[in-house]
Every structure is written in C-alpha cells, then in structure tokens.
Protein backbone atom coordinates (compact mmCIF):
# COMPACT_ATOMS: atom_id res chain seq x y z
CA UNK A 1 196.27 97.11 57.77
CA UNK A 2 196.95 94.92 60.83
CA UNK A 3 196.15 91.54 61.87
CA UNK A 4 193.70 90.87 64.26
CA UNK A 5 194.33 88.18 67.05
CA UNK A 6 192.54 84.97 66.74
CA UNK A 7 191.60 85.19 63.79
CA UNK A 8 194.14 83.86 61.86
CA UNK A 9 193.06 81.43 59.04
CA UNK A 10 194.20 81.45 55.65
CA UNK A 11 190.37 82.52 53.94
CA UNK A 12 190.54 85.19 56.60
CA UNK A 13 193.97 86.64 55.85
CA UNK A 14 193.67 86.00 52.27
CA UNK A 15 190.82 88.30 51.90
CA UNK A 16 192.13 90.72 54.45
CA UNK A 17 195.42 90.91 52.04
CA UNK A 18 193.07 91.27 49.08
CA UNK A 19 190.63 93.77 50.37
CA UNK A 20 192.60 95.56 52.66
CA UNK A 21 195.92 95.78 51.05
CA UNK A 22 195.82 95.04 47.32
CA UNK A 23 192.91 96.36 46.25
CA UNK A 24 193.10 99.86 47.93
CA UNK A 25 196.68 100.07 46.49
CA UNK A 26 196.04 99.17 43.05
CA UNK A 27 192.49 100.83 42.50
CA UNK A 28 194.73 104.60 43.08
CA UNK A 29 197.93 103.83 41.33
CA UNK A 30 196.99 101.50 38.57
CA UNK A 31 194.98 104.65 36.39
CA UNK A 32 196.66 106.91 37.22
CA UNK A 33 200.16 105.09 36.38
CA UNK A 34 198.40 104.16 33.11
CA UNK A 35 197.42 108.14 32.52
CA UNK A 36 200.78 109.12 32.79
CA UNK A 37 202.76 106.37 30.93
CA UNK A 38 200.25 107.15 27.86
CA UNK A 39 201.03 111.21 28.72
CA UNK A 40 205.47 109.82 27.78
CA UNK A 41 206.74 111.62 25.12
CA UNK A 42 208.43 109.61 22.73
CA UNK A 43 211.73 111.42 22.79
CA UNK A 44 211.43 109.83 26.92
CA UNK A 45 212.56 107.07 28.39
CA UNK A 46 209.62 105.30 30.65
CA UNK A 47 212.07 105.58 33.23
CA UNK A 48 212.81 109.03 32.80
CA UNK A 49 209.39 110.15 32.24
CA UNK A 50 208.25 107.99 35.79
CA UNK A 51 211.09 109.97 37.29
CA UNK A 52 208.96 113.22 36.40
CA UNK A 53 205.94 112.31 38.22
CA UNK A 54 205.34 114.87 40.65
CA UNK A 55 203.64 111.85 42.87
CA UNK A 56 206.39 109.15 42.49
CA UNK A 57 207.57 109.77 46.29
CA UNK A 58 204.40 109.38 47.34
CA UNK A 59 203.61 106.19 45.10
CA UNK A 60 206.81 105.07 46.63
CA UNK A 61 205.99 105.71 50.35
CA UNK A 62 203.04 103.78 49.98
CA UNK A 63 204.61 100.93 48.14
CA UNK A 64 207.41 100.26 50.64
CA UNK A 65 204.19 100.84 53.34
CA UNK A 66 202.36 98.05 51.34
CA UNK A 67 205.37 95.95 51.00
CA UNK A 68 205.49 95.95 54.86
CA UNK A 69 202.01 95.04 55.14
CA UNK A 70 202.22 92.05 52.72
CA UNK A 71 205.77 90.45 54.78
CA UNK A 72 202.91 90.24 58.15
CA UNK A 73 201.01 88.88 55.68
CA UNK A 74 203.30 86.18 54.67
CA UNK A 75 204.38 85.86 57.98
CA UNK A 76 200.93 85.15 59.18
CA UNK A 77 200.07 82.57 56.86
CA UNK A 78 203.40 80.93 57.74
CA UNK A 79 202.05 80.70 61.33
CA UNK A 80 198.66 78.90 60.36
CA UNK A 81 200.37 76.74 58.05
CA UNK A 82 202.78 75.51 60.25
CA UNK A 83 205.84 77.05 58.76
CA UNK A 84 208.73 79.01 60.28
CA UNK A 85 208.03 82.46 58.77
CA UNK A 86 211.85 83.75 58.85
C-alpha cells in the first residue's frame, strides 16, 4: 500500500486508504475474529481465549503493518491540507 507521486488529493487518498488498506484488512479478520470470539468458552476470559488463537501473531503482524500504512496516510493528507504532518 504506497502512495503514488502526484497524485495526492484527499478523494484520491481517501479511497486508496479505504480500498487498499481498510477494506482488505477488515474483510479477513473481522469473520473470522467473530468465529472465534463466539467459539470462547465461558469458563474464558476474551482475553485469554484471543491469546489461544493459533493466528493472533499473524493478525498482529498485519495490524502493526496496517498501522504503518495508515500514519503515510495521515501524513499524506497533512501534506495536501497544508498541515505539518509530525
């Protein structure tokens, strides 16, 4: 997910952040976080039983990838609206 110079408006990097970040991001984890927190058993804690999930390193590699992606992001609409980004 990178920016691509000169074409940095706010529609353009809105919908890049939507399409190319969010929406790839949430359409894998959101069902299958929602399989697994209805899979808790009751005797669990939800952080306990998230702590079990054999894919919670890689959920977490690609948050903290995502996260990085959304700060050039923010950092590019900073630019376009005139704003110092740091």
């Amino acid at each position: 997910m990178t920016l691509l110079a000169g074409s940095l408006t706010v529609a353009y990097s809105s919908e890049n952040l939507c399409n190319k970040g969010l929406r790839p991001f949430l359409t894998k984890w959101h069902p299958a976080l929602q399989v697994w927190e209805a899979e808790r058993p009751s005797n669990l804690s939800p952080k306990a039983h998230e702590k079990n999930c054999s894919e919670e390193p890689q959920l977490r590699r690609e948050l903290k990838e995502l996260n990085q992606a959304l700060e050039q992001y923010a950092n590019a609409l900073a630019v376009i609206v005139g704003v110092d980004p740091s």
